[in-house]
Each structure stands twice: as C-alpha cells, then as structure tokens.
Protein backbone atom coordinates (compact mmCIF):
# COMPACT_ATOMS: atom_id res chain seq x y z
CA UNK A 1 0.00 0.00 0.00
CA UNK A 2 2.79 2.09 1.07
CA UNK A 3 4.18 1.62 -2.63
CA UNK A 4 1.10 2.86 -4.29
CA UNK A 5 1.08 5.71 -2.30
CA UNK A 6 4.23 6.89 -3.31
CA UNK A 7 3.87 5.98 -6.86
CA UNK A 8 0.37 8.20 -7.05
CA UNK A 9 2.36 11.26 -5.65
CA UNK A 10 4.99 10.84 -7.87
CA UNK A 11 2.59 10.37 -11.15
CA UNK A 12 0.60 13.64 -9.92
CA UNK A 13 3.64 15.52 -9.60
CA UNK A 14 4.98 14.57 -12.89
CA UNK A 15 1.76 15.57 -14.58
CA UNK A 16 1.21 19.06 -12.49
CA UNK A 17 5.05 20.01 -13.00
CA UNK A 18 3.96 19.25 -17.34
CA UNK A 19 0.86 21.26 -16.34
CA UNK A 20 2.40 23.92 -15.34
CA UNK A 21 5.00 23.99 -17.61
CA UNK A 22 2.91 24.13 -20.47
CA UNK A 23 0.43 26.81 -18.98
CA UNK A 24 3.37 29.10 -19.19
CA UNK A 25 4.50 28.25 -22.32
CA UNK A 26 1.17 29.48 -23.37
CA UNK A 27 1.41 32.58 -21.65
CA UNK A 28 4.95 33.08 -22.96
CA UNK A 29 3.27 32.96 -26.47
CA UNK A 30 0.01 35.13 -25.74
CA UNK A 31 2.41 38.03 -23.93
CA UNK A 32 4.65 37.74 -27.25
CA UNK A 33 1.50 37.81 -29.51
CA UNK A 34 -0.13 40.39 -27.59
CA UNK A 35 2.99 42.85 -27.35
CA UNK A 36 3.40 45.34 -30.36
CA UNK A 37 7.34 44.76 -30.48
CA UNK A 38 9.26 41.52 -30.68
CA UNK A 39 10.02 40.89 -26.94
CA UNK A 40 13.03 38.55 -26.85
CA UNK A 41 14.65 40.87 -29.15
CA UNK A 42 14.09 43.83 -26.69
CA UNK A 43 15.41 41.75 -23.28
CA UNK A 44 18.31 40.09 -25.55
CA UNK A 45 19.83 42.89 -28.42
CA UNK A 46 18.13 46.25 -26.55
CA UNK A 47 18.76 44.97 -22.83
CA UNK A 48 15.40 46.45 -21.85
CA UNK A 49 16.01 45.66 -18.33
CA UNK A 50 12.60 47.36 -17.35
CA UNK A 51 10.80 44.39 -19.99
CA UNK A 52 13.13 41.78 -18.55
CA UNK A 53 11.93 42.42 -14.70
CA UNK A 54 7.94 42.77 -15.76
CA UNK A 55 8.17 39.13 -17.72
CA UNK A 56 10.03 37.57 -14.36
CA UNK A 57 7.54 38.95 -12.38
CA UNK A 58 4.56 37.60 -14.75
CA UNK A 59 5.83 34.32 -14.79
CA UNK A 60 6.45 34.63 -10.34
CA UNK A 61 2.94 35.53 -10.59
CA UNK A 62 1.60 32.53 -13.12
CA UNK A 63 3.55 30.13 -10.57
CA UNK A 64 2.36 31.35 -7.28
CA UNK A 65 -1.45 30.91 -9.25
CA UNK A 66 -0.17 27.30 -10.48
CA UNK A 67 0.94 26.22 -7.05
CA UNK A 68 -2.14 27.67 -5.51
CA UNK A 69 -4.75 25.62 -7.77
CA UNK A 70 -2.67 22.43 -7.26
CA UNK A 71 -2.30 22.56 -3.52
CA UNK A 72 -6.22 23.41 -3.01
C-alpha cells in the first residue's frame, strides 16, 4: 500500500510540474503575440532591463497561481 502511495504522488507531480510547464509556455506565447514589439529581441539585443523584470515577475505571478490551484 505504502508503494502505491508513493507511486500516485509521484505520477501527480509529474503531470502538475507538465501542467504547469505548459500553462506558461502558453502565456509566454500570448504576452509575445499580444505585445506590439518583438520581446526577446528587446530583453536580448536592446537589454530592456525594465521588460526583462515585468516578464520575471509575470511568470512569479503565473507560478504562485499554479501552485495555488494544485495545492487546493
């Protein structure tokens, strides 16, 4: 029993970790669709530090949401 346990925990983390991977992939790709300039070019070749700190703190945000739904 003790095995299944652990093996159900580890399958559910697996699969939330993909989860949340991919839900920020897909906000990666809205924020860069959305924006009216190409945004890897203005944290990479402009060093836009200002565009650099607001995407970190999106994707802080997206995983403090992500660890909230899974843990409720």
């Amino acid at each position: 029993m003790f095995d299944a346990i652990i093996l159900a925990e580890f399958v559910s983390t697996i699969f939330y970790s993909l989860l949340g991977l991919g839900l920020m992939a897909v906000v990666w790709y809205a924020i860069t669709w959305i924006a009216p300039f190409p945004v890897v070019k203005e944290i990479e070749e402009d060093q836009n530090i200002a565009l650099a700190i607001l995407m970190g703190a999106i994707f802080l945000g997206m995983a403090i949401i992500i660890a909230a739904v899974i843990l409720s």
